[in-house]
Protein backbone atom coordinates (compact mmCIF):
# COMPACT_ATOMS: atom_id res chain seq x y z
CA UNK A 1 70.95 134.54 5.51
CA UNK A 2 73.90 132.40 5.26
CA UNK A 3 73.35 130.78 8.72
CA UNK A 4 70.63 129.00 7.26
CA UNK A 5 72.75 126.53 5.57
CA UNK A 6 74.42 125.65 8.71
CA UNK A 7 71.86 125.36 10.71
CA UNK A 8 70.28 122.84 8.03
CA UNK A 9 73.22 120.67 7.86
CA UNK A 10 73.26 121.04 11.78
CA UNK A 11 69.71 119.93 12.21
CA UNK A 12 70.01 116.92 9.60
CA UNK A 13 73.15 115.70 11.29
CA UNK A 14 71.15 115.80 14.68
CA UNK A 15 68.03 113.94 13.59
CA UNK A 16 70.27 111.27 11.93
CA UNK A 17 71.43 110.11 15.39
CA UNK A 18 68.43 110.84 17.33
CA UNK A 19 65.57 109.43 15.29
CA UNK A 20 64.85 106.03 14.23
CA UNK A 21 62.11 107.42 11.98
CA UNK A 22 61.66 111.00 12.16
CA UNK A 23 58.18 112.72 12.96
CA UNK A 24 55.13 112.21 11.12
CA UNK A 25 51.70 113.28 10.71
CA UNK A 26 48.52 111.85 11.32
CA UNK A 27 44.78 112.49 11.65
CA UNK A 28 44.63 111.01 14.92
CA UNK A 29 41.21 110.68 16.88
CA UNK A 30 40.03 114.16 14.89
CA UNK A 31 37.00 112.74 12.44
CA UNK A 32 35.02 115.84 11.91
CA UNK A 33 36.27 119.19 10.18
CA UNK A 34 36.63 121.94 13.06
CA UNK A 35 36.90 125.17 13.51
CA UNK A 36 40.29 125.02 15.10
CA UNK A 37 42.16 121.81 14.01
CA UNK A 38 44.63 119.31 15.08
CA UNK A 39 47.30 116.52 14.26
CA UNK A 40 49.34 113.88 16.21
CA UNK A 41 52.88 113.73 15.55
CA UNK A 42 54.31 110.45 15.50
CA UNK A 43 58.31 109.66 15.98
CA UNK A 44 60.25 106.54 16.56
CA UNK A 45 63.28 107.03 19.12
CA UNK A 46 65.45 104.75 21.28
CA UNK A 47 64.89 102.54 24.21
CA UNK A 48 66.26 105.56 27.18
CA UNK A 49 64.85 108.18 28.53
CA UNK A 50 65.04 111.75 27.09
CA UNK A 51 62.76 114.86 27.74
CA UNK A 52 61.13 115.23 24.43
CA UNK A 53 58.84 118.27 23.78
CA UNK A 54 57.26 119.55 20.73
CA UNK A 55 56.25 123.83 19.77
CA UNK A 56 54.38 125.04 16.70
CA UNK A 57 54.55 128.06 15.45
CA UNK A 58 51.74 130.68 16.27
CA UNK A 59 51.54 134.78 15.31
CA UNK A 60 53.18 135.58 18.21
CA UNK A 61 56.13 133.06 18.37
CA UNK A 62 56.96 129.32 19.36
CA UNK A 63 53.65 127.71 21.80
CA UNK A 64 54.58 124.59 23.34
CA UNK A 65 51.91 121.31 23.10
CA UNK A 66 51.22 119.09 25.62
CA UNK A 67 54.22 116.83 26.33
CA UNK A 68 54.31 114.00 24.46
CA UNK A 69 53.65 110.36 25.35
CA UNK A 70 55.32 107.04 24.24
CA UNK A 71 54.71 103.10 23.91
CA UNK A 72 57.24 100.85 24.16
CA UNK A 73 57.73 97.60 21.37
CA UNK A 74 59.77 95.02 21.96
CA UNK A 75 59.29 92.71 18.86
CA UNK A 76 62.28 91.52 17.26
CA UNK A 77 64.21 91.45 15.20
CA UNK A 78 64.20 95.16 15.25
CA UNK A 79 65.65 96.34 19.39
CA UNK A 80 63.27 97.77 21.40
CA UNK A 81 62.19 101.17 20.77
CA UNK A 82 59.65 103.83 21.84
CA UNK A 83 56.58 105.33 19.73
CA UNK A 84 56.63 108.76 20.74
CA UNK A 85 53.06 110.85 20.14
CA UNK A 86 52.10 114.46 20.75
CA UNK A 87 49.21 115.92 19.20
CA UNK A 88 49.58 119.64 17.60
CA UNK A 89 46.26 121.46 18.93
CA UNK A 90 44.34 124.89 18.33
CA UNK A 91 45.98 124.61 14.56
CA UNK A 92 44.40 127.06 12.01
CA UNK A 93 42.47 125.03 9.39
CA UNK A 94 44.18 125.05 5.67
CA UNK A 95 47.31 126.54 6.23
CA UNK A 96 50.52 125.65 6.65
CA UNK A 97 52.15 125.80 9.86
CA UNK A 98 55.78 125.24 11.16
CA UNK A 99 56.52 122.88 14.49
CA UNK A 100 59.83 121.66 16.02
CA UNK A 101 60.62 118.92 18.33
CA UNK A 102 62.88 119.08 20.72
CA UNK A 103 65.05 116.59 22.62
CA UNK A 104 66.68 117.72 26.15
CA UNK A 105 66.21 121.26 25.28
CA UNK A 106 67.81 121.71 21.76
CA UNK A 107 65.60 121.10 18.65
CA UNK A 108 66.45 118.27 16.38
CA UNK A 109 63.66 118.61 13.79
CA UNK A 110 62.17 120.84 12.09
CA UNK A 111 58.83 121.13 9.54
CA UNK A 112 55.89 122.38 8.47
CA UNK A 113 52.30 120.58 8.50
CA UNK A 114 49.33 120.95 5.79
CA UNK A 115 46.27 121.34 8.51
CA UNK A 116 42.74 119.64 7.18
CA UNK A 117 41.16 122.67 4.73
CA UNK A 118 37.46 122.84 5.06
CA UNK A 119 37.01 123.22 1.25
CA UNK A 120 38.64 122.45 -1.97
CA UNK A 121 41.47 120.21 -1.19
CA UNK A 122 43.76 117.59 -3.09
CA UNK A 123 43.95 114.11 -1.90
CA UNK A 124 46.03 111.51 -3.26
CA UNK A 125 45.46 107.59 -3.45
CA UNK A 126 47.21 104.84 -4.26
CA UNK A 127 47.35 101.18 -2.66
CA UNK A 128 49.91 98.42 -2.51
CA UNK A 129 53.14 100.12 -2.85
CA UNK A 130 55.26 99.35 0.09
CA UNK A 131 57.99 96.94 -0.56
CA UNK A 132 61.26 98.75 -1.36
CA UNK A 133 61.07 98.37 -5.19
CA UNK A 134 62.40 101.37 -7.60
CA UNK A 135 58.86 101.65 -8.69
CA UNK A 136 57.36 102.05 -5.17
CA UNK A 137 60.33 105.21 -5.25
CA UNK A 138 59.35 106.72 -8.17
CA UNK A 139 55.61 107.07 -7.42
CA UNK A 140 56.36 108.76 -3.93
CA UNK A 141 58.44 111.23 -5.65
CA UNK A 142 55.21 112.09 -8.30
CA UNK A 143 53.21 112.20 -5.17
CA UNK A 144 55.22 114.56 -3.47
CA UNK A 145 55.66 116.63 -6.55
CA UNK A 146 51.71 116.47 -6.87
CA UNK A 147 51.58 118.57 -3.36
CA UNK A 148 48.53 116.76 -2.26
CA UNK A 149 46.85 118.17 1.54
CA UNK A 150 46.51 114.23 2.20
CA UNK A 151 47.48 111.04 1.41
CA UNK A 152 45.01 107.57 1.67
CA UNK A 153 46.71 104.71 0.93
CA UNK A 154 43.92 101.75 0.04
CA UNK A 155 45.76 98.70 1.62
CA UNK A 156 48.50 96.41 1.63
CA UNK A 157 50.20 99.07 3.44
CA UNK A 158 53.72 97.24 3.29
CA UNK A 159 55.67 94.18 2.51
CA UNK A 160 55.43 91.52 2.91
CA UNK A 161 53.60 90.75 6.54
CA UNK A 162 52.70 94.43 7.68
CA UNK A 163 55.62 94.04 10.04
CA UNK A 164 57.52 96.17 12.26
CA UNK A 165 60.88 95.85 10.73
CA UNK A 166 59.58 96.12 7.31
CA UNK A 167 57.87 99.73 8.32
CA UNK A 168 61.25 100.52 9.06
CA UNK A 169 63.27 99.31 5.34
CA UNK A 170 60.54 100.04 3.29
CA UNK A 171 58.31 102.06 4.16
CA UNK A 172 58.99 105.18 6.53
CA UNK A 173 62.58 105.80 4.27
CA UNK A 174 60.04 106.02 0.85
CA UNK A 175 57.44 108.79 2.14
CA UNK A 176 59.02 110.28 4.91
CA UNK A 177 62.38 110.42 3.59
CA UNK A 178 64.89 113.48 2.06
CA UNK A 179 63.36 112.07 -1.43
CA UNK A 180 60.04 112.78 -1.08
CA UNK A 181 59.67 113.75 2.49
CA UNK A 182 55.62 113.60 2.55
CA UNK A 183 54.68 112.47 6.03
CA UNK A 184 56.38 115.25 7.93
CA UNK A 185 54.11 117.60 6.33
CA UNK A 186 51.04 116.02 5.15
CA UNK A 187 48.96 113.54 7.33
CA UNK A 188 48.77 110.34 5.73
CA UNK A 189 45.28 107.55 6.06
CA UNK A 190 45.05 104.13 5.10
CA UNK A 191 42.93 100.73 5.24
CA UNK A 192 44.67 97.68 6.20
CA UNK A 193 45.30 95.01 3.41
CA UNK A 194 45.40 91.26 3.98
CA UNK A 195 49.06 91.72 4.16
CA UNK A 196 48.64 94.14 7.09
CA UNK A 197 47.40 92.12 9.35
CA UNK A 198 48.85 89.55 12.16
CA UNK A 199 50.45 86.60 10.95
CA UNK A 200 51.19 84.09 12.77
CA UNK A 201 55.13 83.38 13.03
CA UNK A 202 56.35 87.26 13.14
CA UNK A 203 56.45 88.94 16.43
CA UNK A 204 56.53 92.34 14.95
CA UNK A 205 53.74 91.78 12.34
CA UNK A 206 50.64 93.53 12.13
CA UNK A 207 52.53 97.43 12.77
CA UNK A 208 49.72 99.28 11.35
CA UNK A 209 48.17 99.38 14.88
CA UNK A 210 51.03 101.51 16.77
CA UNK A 211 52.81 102.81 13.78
CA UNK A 212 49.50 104.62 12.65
CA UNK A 213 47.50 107.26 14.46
CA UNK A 214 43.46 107.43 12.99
CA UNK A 215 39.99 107.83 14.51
CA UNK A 216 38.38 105.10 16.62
CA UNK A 217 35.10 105.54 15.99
CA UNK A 218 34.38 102.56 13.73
CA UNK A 219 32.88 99.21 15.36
CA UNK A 220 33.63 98.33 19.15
CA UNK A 221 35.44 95.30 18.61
CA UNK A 222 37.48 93.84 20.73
CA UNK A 223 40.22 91.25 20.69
CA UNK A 224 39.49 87.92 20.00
CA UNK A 225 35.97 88.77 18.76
CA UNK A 226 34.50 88.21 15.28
CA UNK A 227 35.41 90.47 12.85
CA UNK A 228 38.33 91.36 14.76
CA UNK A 229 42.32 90.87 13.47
CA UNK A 230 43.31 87.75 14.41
CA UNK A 231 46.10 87.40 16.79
CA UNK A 232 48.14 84.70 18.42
CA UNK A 233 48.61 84.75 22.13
CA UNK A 234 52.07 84.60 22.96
CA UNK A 235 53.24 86.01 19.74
CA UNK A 236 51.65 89.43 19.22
CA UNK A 237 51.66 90.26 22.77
CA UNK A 238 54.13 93.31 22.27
CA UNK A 239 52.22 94.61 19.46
CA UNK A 240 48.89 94.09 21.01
CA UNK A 241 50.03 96.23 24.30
CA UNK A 242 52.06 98.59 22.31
CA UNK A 243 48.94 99.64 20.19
CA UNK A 244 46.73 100.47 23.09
CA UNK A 245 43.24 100.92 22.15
CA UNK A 246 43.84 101.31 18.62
CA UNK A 247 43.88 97.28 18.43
CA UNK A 248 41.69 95.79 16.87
CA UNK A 249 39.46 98.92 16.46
CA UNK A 250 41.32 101.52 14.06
CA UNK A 251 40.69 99.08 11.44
CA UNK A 252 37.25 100.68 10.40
CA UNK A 253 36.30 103.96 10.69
CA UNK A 254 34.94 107.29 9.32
CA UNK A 255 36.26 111.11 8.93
CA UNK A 256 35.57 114.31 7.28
CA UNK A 257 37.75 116.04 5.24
CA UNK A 258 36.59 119.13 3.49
CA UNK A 259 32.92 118.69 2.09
CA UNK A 260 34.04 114.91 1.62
CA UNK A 261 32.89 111.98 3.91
CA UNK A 262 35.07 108.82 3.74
CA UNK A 263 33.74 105.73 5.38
CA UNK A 264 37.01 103.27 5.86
CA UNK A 265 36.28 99.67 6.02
CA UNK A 266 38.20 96.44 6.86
CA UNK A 267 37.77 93.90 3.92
CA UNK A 268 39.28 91.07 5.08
CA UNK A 269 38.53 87.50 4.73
CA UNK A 270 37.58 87.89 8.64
CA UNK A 271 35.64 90.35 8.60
CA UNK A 272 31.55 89.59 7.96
CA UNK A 273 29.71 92.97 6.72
CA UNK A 274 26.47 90.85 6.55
CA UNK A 275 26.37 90.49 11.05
CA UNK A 276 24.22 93.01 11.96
CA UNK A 277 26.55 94.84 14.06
CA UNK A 278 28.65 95.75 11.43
CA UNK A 279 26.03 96.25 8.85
CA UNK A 280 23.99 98.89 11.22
CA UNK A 281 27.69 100.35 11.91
CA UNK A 282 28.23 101.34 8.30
CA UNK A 283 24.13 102.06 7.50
CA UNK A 284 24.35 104.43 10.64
CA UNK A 285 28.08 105.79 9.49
CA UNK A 286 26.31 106.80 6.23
CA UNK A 287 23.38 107.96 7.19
CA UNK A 288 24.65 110.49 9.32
CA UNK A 289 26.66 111.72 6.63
CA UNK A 290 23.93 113.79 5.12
CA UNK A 291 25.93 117.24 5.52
CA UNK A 292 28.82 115.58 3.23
CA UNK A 293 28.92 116.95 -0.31
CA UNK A 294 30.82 114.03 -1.34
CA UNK A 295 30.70 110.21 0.40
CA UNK A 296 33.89 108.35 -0.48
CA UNK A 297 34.01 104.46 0.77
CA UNK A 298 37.44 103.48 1.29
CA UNK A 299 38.96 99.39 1.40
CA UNK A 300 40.80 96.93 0.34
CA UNK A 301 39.56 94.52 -1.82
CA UNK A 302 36.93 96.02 -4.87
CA UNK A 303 33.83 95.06 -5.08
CA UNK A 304 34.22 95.17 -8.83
CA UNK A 305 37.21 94.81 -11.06
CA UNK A 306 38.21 92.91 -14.46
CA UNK A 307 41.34 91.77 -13.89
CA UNK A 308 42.28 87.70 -13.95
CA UNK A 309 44.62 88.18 -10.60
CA UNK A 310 42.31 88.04 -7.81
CA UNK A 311 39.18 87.66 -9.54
CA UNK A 312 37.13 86.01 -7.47
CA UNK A 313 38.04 88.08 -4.22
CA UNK A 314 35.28 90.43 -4.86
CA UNK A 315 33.22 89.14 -1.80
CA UNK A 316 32.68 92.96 -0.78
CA UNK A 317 29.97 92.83 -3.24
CA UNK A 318 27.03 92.23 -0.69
CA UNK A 319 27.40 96.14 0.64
CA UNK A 320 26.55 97.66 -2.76
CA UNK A 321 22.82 98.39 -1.89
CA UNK A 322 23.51 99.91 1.81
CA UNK A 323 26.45 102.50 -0.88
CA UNK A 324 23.79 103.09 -3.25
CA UNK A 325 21.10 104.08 -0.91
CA UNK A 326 22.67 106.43 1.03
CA UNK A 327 24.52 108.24 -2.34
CA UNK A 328 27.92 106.72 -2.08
CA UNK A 329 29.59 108.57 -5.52
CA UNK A 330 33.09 106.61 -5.50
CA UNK A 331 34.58 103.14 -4.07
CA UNK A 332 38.53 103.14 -3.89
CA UNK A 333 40.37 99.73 -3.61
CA UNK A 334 43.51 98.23 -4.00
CA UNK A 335 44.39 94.83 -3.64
CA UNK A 336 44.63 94.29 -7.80
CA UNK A 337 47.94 95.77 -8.64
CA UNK A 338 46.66 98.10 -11.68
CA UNK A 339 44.00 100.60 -12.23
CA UNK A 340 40.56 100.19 -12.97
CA UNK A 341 37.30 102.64 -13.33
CA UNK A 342 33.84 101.40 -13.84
CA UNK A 343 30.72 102.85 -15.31
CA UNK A 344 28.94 104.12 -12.10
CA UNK A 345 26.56 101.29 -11.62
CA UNK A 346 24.27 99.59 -9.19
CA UNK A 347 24.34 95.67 -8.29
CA UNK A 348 21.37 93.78 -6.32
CA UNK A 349 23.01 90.96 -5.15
CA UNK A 350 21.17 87.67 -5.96
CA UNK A 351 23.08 84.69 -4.75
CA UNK A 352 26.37 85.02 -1.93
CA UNK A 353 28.10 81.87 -1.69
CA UNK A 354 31.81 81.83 0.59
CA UNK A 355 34.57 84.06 0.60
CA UNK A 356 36.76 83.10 -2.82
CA UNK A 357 33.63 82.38 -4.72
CA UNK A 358 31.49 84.86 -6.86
CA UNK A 359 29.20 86.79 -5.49
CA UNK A 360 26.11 86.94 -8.52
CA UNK A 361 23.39 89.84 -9.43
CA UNK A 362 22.06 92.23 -11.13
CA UNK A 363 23.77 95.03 -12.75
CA UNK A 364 22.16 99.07 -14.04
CA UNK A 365 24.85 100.34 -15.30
CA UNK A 366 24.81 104.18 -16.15
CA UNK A 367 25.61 104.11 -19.79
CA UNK A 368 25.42 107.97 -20.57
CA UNK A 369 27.80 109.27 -17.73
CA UNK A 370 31.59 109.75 -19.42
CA UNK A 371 33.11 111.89 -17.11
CA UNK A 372 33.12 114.87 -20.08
CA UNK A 373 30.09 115.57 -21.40
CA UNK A 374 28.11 113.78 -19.12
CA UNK A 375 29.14 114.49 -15.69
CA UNK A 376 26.51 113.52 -13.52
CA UNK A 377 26.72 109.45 -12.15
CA UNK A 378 23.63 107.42 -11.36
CA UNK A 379 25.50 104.85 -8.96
CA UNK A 380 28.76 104.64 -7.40
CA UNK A 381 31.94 104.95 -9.65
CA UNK A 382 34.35 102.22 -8.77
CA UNK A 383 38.05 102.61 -8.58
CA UNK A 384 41.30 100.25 -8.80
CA UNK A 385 43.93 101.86 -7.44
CA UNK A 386 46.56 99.07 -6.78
CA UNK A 387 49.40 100.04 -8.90
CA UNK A 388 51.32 102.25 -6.18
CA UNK A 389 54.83 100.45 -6.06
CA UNK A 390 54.84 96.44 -6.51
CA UNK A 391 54.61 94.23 -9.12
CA UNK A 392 51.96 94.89 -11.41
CA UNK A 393 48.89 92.22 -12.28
CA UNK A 394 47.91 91.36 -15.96
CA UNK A 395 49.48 93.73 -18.02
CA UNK A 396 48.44 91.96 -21.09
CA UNK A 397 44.76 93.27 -20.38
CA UNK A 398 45.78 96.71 -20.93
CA UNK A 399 44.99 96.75 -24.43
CA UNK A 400 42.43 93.35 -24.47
CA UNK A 401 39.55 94.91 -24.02
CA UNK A 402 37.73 91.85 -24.66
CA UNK A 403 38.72 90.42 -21.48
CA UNK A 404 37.34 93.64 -19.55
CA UNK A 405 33.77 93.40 -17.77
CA UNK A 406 31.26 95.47 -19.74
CA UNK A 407 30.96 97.61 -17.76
CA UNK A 408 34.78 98.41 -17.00
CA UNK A 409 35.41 101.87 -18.70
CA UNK A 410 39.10 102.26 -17.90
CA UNK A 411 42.09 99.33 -17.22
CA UNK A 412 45.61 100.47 -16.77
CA UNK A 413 47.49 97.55 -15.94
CA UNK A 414 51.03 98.05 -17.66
CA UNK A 415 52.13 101.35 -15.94
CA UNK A 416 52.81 102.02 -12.14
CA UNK A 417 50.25 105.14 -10.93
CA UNK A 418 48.53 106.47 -8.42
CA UNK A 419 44.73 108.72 -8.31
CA UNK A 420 45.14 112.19 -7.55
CA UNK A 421 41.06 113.96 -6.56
CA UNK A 422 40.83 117.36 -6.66
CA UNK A 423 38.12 118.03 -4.98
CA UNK A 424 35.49 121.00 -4.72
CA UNK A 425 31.73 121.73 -3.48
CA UNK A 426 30.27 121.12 -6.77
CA UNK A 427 32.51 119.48 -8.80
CA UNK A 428 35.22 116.56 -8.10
CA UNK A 429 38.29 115.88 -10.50
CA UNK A 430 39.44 112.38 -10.74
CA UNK A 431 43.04 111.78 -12.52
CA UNK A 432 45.00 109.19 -13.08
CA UNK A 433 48.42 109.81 -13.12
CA UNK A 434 52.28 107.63 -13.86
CA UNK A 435 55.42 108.00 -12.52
CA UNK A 436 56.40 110.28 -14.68
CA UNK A 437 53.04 112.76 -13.84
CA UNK A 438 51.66 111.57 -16.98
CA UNK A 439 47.40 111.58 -17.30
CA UNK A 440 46.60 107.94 -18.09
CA UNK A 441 42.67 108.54 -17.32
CA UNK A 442 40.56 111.81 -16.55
CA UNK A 443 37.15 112.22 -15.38
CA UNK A 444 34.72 115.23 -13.44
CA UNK A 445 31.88 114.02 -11.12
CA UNK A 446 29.20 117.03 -10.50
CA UNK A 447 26.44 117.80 -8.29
């Protein structure tokens, strides 16, 4: 066995020159649970031509994939450089299975991918994490040591103006690194923040849309609608055609994974869930998720959450009823850099003024659920997870409870974390967990 060490170091020394982020996974247009599964495999290379080819591994030996395709991005500051996606097919579901790409011929990477398991499963969560901090590196190495099957991240993806150069510093070297090398092996999801999207000086902003790989089945929208990302013509161009179809559509969306349904929606100040496009979009999403043990919505900006910092950006509020009627059990947002767990509770919105201004109504708030004893929830249980890498918000309120809505059961605001849900058919597991692996909050949901 001592040719493995060499042919480590030989591989590593490879990649470093022919990768300008090595391969990652991703869902890709795969929504629903299946019998046989499959993955793309993302890569960033140069600008010139190489045959590229990608093999996993099967019972009887190495079976080659479909070549892979690329997009070209020219966006400075970063030089142009090519997306490179192939999509790892006929996988068995919840095991772990070795591929290897290859460049001209010889292979110059090397891993193994997590495939989507039909039952229990662990997901991990955490939001707002992305901008090359210490604190951002220390919660991907407790995720990686948590082994999750996936990671979501809820938003505000990276730093500072979702673009392409700041993928590059901060975020691929933090999750896909030889720290905590997560992406190669377990497909990451994610919601787009309002730092994710286009803005309007940067070139190379608003990544998310050919950097990430996810299903397009939410809304048909199209550019330059409502409710779709704003761009600016003559700026964004090179994103725009580097993305393909995924812009502006892979912004909302739905998928399976295990008995879970998660429902993915954009949160933005653009977006209007009250047009009736949208709003028959996510009743329809929903509705057709009656085979789902679990429904899990998934955004940006809560709907509900105590802390001063971005109080009154809880405009989301409106879409509690269309959650609550269809059995929605938890909400997970970022946005608010701390964490946060209600009481599950239902709202009946009574007066909706603008975006920035309070959204007013009525609250039933299921006072006997604690997660313990009582682990049965009359209402959607919503989550904070925001506390995934940058600065935090309000740590004073940790221990003011005072300053906490009543019905706010749980307000972490002084410690850098992320959720971990381990999730089975009868019974999900919903942790809270530090840097360190440390349990900051614990509570069981059961059918």
């Amino acid at each position: 066995m001592r040719w493995l060490l060499p042919l480590f170091l030989t591989l590593c020394l490879q990649s470093q020159g022919t990768f300008l982020v090595k391969p990652y996974l991703q869902l890709g247009e795969a929504p629903k649970v299946a019998a046989r599964e499959r993955l793309d495999l993302l890569w960033h290379a140069g600008d010139e031509a190489a045959a590229w080819s990608v093999e996993v591994r099967g019972a009887k030996g190495w079976i080659a994939q479909a070549a892979p395709a690329f997009r070209r991005l020219d966006a400075p500051p970063l030089a142009p450089h090519r997306i490179y996606r192939a999509t790892l097919q006929n996988l068995p579901p919840g095991e772990v299975v070795p591929y290897r790409v290859k460049r001209n011929g010889a292979v110059v990477f090397e891993a193994e991918a997590q495939t989507r398991k039909a039952g229990a499963h662990r997901m991990v969560v955490f939001g707002d994490a992305a901008d090359a901090s210490p604190t951002q590196a220390a919660i991907a190495k407790a995720v990686a040591a948590a082994q999750p099957d996936a990671v979501f991240i809820t938003g505000d993806l990276v730093y500072g103006r979702g673009r392409a150069a700041e993928y590059r510093a901060h975020f691929f070297p933090a999750y896909n690194g030889e720290t905590a090398p997560l992406m190669r092996r377990v497909p990451f999801l994610g919601v787009v923040g309002n730092h994710d999207v286009p803005f309007a000086a940067w070139p190379d902003a608003s990544a998310y849309f050919a950097y990430w790989s996810q299903p397009l089945n939410g809304p048909a929208l199209a550019p330059g609608q409502a409710n779709a990302a704003p761009v600016t013509a003559g700026v964004h161009d090179d994103m725009v055609a580097a993305s393909g179809t995924a812009f502006p559509r892979m912004t909302s969306f739905s998928f399976d994974y295990g008995p879970v349904h998660w429902t993915v929606l954009d949160s933005n100040a653009y977006v209007d869930w009250e047009s009736p496009a949208l709003k028959a979009w996510l009743e329809a999403d929903l509705q057709a998720a009656k085979h789902a043990t679990w429904r899990i919505v998934a955004l940006h900006h809560p709907l509900f959450q105590s802390s001063r910092s971005h109080f009154d950006d809880q405009w989301m509020r409106p879409i509690s009823p269309i959650l609550e009627k269809y059995g929605v059990d938890l909400v997970l947002a970022g946005h608010v850099h701390n964490y946060q767990r209600t009481a599950p509770l239902r709202f009946k919105p009574t007066k909706v003024g603008s975006r920035g201004k309070p959204v007013e109504g009525e609250f039933t708030v299921d006072e006997a659920f604690d997660g313990k004893a009582v682990t049965q929830a009359k209402g959607p249980i919503h989550i904070v997870t925001g506390a995934g890498g940058a600065e935090l918000y309000d740590p004073w309120q940790t221990d003011a409870k005072a300053s906490w809505q009543p019905w706010t059961r749980a307000f972490v605001s002084d410690k850098h974390s992320f959720t971990v849900l381990d999730v089975e058919l009868k019974q999900l597991k919903l942790r809270q967990l530090d840097a360190e692996g440390r349990e900051l909050d614990a509570i069981t949901v059961t059918r």
